[in-house]
C-alpha atoms as a PDB file:
ATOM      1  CA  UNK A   1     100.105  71.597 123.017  1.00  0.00           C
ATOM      2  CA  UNK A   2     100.443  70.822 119.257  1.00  0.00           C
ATOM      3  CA  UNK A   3     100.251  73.889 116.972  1.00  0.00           C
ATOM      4  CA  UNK A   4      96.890  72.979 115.418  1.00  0.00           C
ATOM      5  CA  UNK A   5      95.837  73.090 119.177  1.00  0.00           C
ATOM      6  CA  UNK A   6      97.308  76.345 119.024  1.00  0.00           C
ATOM      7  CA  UNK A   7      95.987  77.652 115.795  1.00  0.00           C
ATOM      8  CA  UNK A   8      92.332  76.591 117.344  1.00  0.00           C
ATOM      9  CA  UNK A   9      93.154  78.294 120.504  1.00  0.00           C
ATOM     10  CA  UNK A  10      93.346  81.451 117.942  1.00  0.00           C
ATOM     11  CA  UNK A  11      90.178  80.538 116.185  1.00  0.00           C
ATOM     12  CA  UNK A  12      88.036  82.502 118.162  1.00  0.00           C
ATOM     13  CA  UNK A  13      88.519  86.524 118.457  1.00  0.00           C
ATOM     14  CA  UNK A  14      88.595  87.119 122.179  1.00  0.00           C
ATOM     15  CA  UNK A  15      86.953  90.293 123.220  1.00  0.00           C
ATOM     16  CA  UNK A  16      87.495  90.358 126.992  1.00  0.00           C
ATOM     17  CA  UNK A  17      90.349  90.837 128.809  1.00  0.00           C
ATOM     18  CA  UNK A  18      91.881  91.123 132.519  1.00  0.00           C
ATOM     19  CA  UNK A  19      93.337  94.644 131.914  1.00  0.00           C
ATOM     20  CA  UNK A  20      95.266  95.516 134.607  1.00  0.00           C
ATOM     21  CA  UNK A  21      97.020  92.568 134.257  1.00  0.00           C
ATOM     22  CA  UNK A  22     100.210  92.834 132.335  1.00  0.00           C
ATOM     23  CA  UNK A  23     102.263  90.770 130.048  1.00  0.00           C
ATOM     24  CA  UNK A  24     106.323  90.191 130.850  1.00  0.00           C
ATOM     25  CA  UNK A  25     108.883  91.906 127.948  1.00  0.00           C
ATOM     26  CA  UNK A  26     110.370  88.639 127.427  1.00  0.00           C
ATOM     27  CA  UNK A  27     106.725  86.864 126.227  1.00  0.00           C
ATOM     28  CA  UNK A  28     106.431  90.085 124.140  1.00  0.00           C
ATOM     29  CA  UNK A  29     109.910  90.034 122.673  1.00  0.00           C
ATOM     30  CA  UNK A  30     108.781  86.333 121.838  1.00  0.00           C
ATOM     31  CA  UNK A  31     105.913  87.433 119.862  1.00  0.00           C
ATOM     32  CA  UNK A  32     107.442  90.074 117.828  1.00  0.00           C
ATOM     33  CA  UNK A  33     110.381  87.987 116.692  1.00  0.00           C
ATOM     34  CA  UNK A  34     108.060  84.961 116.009  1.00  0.00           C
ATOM     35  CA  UNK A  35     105.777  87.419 113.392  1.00  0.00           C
ATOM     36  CA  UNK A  36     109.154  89.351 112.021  1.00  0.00           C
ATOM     37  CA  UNK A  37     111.027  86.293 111.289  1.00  0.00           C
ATOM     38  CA  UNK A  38     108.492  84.915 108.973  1.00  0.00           C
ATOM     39  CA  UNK A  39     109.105  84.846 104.826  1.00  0.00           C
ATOM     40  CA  UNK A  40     108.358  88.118 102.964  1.00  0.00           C
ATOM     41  CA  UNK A  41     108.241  87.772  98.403  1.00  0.00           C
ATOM     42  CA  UNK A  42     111.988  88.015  97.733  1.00  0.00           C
ATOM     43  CA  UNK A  43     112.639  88.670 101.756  1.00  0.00           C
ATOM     44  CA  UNK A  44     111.702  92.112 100.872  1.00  0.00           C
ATOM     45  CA  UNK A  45     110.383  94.561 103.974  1.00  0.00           C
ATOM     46  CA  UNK A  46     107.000  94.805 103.080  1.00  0.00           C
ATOM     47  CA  UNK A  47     105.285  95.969 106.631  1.00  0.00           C
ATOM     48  CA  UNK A  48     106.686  97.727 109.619  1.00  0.00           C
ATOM     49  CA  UNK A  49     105.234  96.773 113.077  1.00  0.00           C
ATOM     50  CA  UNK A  50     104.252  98.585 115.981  1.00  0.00           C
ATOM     51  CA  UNK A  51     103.251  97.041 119.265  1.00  0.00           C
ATOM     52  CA  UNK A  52     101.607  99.342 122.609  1.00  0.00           C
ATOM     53  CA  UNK A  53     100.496  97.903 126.014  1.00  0.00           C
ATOM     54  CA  UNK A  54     100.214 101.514 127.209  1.00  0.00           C
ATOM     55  CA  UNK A  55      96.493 101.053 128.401  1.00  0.00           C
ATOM     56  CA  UNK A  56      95.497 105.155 127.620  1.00  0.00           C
ATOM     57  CA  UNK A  57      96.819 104.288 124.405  1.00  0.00           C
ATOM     58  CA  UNK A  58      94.847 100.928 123.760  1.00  0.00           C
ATOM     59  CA  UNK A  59      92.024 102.439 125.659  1.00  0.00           C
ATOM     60  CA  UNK A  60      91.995 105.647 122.731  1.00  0.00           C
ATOM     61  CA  UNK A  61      92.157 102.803 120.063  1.00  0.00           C
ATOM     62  CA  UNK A  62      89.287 101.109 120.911  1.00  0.00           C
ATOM     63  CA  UNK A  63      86.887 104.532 121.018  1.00  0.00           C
ATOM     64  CA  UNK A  64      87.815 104.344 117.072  1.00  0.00           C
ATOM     65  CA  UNK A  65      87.962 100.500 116.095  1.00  0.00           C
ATOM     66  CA  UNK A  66      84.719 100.597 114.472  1.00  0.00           C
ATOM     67  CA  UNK A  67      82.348 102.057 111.633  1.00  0.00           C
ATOM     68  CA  UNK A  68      82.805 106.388 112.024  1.00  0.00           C
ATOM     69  CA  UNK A  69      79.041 106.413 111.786  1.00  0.00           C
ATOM     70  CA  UNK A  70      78.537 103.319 114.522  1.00  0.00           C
ATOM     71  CA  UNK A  71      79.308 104.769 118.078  1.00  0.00           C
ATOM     72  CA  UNK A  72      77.367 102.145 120.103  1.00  0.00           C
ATOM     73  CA  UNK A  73      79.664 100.238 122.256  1.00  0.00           C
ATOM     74  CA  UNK A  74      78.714  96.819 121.245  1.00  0.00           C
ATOM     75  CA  UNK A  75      79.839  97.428 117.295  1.00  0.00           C
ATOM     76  CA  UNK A  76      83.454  98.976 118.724  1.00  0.00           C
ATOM     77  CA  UNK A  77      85.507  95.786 118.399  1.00  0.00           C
ATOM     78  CA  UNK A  78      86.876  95.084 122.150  1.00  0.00           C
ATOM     79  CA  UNK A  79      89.362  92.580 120.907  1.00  0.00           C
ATOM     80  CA  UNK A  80      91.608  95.934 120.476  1.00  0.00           C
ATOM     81  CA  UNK A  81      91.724  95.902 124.360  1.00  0.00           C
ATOM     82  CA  UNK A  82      94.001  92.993 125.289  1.00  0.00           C
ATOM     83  CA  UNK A  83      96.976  93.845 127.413  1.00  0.00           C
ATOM     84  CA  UNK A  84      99.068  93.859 124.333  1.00  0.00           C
ATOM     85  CA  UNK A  85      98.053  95.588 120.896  1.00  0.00           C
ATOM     86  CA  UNK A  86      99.955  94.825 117.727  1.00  0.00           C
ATOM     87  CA  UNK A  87      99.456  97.255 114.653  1.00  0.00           C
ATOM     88  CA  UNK A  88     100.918  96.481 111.058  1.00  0.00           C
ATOM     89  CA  UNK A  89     101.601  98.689 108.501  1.00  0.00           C
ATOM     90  CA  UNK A  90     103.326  99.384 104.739  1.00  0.00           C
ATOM     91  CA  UNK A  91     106.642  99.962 105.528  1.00  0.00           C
ATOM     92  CA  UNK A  92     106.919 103.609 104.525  1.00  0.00           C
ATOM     93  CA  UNK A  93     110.703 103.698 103.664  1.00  0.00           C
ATOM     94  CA  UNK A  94     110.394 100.414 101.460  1.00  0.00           C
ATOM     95  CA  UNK A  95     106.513 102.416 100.035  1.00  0.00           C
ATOM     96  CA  UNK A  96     108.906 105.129  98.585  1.00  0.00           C
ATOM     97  CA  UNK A  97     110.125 102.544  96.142  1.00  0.00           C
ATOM     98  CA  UNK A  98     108.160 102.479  92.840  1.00  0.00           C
ATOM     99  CA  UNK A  99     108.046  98.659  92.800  1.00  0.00           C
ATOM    100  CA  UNK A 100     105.393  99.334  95.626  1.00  0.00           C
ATOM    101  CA  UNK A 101     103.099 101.391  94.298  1.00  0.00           C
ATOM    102  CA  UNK A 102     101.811  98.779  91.852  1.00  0.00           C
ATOM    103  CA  UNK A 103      98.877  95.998  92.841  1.00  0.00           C
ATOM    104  CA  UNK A 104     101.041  93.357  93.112  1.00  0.00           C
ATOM    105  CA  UNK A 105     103.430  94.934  95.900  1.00  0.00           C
ATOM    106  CA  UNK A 106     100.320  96.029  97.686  1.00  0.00           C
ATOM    107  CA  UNK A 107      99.064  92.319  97.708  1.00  0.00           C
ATOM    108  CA  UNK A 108     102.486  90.830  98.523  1.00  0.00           C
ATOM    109  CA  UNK A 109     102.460  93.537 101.670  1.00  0.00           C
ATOM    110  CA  UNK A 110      99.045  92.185 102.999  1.00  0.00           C
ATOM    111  CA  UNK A 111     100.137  88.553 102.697  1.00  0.00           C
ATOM    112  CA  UNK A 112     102.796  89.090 104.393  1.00  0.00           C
ATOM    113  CA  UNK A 113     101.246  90.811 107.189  1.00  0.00           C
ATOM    114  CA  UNK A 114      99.103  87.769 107.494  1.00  0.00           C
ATOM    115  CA  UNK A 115     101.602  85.182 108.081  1.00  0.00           C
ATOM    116  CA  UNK A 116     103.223  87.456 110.318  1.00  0.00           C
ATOM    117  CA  UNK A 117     100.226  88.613 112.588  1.00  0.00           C
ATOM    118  CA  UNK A 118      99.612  84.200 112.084  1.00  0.00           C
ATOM    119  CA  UNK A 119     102.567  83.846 113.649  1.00  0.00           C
ATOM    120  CA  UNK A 120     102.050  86.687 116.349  1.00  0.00           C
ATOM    121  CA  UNK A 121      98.855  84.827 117.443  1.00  0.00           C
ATOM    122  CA  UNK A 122     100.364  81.302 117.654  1.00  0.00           C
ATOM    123  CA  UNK A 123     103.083  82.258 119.659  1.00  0.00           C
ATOM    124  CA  UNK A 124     100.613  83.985 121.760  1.00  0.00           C
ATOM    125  CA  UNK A 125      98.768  81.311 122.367  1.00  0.00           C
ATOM    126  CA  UNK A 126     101.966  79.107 123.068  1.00  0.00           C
ATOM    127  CA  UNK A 127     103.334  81.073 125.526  1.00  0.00           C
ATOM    128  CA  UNK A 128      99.066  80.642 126.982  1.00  0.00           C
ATOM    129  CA  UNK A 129      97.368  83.883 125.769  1.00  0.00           C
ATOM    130  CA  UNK A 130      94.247  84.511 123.809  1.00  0.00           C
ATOM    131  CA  UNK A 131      93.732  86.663 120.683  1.00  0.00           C
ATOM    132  CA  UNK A 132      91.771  88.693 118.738  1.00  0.00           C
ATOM    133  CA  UNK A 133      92.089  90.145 114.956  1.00  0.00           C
ATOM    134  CA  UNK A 134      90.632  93.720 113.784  1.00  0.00           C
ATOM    135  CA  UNK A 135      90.582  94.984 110.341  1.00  0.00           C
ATOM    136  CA  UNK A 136      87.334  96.967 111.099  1.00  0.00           C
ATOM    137  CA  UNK A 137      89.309 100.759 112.597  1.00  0.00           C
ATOM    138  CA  UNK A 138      88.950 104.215 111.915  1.00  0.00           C
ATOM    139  CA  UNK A 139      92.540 104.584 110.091  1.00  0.00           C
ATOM    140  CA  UNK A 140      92.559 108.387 110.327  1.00  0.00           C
ATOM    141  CA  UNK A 141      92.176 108.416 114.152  1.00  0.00           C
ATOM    142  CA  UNK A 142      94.509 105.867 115.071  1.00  0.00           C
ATOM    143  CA  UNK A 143      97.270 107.890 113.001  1.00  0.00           C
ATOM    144  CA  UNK A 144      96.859 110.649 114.753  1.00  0.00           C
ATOM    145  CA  UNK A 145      96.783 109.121 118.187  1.00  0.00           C
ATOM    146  CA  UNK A 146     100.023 107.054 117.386  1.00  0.00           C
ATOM    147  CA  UNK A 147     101.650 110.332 115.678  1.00  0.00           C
ATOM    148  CA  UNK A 148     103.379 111.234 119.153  1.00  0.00           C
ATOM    149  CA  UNK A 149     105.338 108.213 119.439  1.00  0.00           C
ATOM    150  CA  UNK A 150     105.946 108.141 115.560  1.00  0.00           C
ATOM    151  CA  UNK A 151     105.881 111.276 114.019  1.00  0.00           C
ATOM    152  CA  UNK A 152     105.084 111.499 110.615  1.00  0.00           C
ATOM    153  CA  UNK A 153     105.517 108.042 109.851  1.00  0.00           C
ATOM    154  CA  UNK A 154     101.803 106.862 109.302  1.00  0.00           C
ATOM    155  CA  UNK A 155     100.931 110.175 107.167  1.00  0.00           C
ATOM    156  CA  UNK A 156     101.816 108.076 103.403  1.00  0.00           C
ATOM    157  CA  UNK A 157     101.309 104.490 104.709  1.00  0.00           C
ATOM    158  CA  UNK A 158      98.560 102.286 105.455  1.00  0.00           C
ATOM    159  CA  UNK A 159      97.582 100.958 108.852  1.00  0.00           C
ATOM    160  CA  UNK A 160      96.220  96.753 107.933  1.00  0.00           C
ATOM    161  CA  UNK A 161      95.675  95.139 110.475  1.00  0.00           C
ATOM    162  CA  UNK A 162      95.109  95.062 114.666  1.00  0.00           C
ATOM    163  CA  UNK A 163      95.726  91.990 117.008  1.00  0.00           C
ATOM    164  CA  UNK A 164      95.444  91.751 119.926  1.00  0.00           C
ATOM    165  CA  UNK A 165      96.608  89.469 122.597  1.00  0.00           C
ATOM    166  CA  UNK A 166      96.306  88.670 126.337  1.00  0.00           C
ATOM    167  CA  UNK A 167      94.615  87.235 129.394  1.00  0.00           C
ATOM    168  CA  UNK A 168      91.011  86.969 128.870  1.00  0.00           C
ATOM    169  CA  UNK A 169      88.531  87.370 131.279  1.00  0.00           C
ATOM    170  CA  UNK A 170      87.771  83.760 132.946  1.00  0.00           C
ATOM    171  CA  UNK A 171      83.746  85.158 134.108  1.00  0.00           C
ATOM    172  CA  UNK A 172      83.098  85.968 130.551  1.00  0.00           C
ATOM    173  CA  UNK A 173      82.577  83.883 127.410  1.00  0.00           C
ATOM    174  CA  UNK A 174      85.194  84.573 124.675  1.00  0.00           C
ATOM    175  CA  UNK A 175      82.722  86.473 122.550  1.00  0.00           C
ATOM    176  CA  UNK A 176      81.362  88.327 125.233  1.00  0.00           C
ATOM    177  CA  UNK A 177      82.507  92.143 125.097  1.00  0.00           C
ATOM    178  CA  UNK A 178      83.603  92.798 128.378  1.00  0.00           C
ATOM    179  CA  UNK A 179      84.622  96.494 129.137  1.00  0.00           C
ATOM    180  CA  UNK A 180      86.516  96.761 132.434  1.00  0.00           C
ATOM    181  CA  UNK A 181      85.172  93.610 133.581  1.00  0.00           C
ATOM    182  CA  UNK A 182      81.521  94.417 133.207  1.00  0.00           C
ATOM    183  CA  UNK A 183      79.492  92.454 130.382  1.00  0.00           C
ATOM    184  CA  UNK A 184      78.320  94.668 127.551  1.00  0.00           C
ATOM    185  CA  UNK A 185      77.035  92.485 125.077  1.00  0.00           C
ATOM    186  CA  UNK A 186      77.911  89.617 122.748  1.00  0.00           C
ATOM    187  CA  UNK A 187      78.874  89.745 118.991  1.00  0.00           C
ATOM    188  CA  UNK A 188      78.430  86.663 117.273  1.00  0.00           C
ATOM    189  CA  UNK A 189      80.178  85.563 114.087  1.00  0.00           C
ATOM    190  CA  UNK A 190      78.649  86.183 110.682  1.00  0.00           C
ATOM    191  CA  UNK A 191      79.881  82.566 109.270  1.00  0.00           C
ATOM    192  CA  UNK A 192      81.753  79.385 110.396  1.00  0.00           C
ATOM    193  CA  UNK A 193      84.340  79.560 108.408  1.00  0.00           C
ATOM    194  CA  UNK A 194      83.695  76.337 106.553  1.00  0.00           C
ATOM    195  CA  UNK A 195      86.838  75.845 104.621  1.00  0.00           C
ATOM    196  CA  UNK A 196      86.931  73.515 102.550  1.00  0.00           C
ATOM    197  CA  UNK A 197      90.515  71.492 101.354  1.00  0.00           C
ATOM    198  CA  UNK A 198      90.778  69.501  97.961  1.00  0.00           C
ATOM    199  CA  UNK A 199      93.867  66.656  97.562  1.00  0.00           C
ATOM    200  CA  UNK A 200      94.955  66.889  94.164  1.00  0.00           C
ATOM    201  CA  UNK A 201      96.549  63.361  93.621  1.00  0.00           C
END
């Protein structure tokens, strides 16, 4: 496959997933050096990256990847379920700099976490996995599940961004929210992403 096959393999946020399947270190280790090796302003550490396929962990993740005041099932973004689950955040020992406490440094960090989690999902989808993205999380929560495997870390950072990635459920349409294998619903898209390109010569 060609990567624009690739990059409209991602297109779609997969919200189903074969969960007790698992996916082999080596296609992980893939992943997470395709999305760290990716260029950074200045090839300055903007973003840290943690990755989980611990499925109590994902599981906990998803009961709190939504709106706090939304606790209907359908609204809880299942993409969060996928046999792997990739979480970016400021880098908290590069945050303690005062060059990133200013707009611009806060900007450069979330552009660089999305060519890295772009990355992430194309080499996904290479190595033939699906995806899905989440910015919509309870932030709070999520720190305080991940605090025993990290400590303080998340207390003065931000958590950005979610993906994630793995084998989806072949009964079940790629928007269809599939909990455990059973169908719970279907969230459709609010646009179609219409972008538009202009050649300047």
């Amino acid at each position: 496959m060609s990567v624009l096959e690739f990059a409209k393999k991602v297109n779609p946020c997969q919200r189903n997933w074969l969960e007790n399947e698992t996916i082999p270190q080596e296609d992980i280790d893939y992943i997470i050096e395709a999305s760290t090796s990716m260029p950074t302003k200045q090839a300055l550490p903007y973003y840290s990256l943690a990755y989980t396929t611990d499925r109590k962990t994902i599981n906990s993740i998803f009961d709190v990847a939504n709106n706090p005041n939304d606790s209907e099932t359908l609204r809880k973004n299942a993409q969060v379920r996928a046999n792997l689950l990739m979480i970016w955040f400021d880098n908290q020992d590069y945050d303690s700099s005062t060059t990133m406490k200013t707009q611009e440094a806060i900007d450069d960090t979330i552009m660089s976490i999305g060519i890295a989690s772009g990355a992430a999902a194309l080499a996904g989808a290479e190595k033939g996995y699906s995806t899905g993205f989440c910015k919509c999380f309870q932030e709070t929560a999520i720190k305080k599940i991940l605090q025993p495997y990290t400590g303080k870390i998340y207390k003065k950072t931000r958590i950005r961004l979610l993906l994630g990635i793995g084998l989806p459920d072949p009964n079940l349409d790629t928007r269809n929210i599939g909990i455990n294998g059973e169908y719970c619903g279907t969230k459709h898209p609010k646009g179609f992403a219409n972008i538009k390109s202009f050649n300047l010569q």
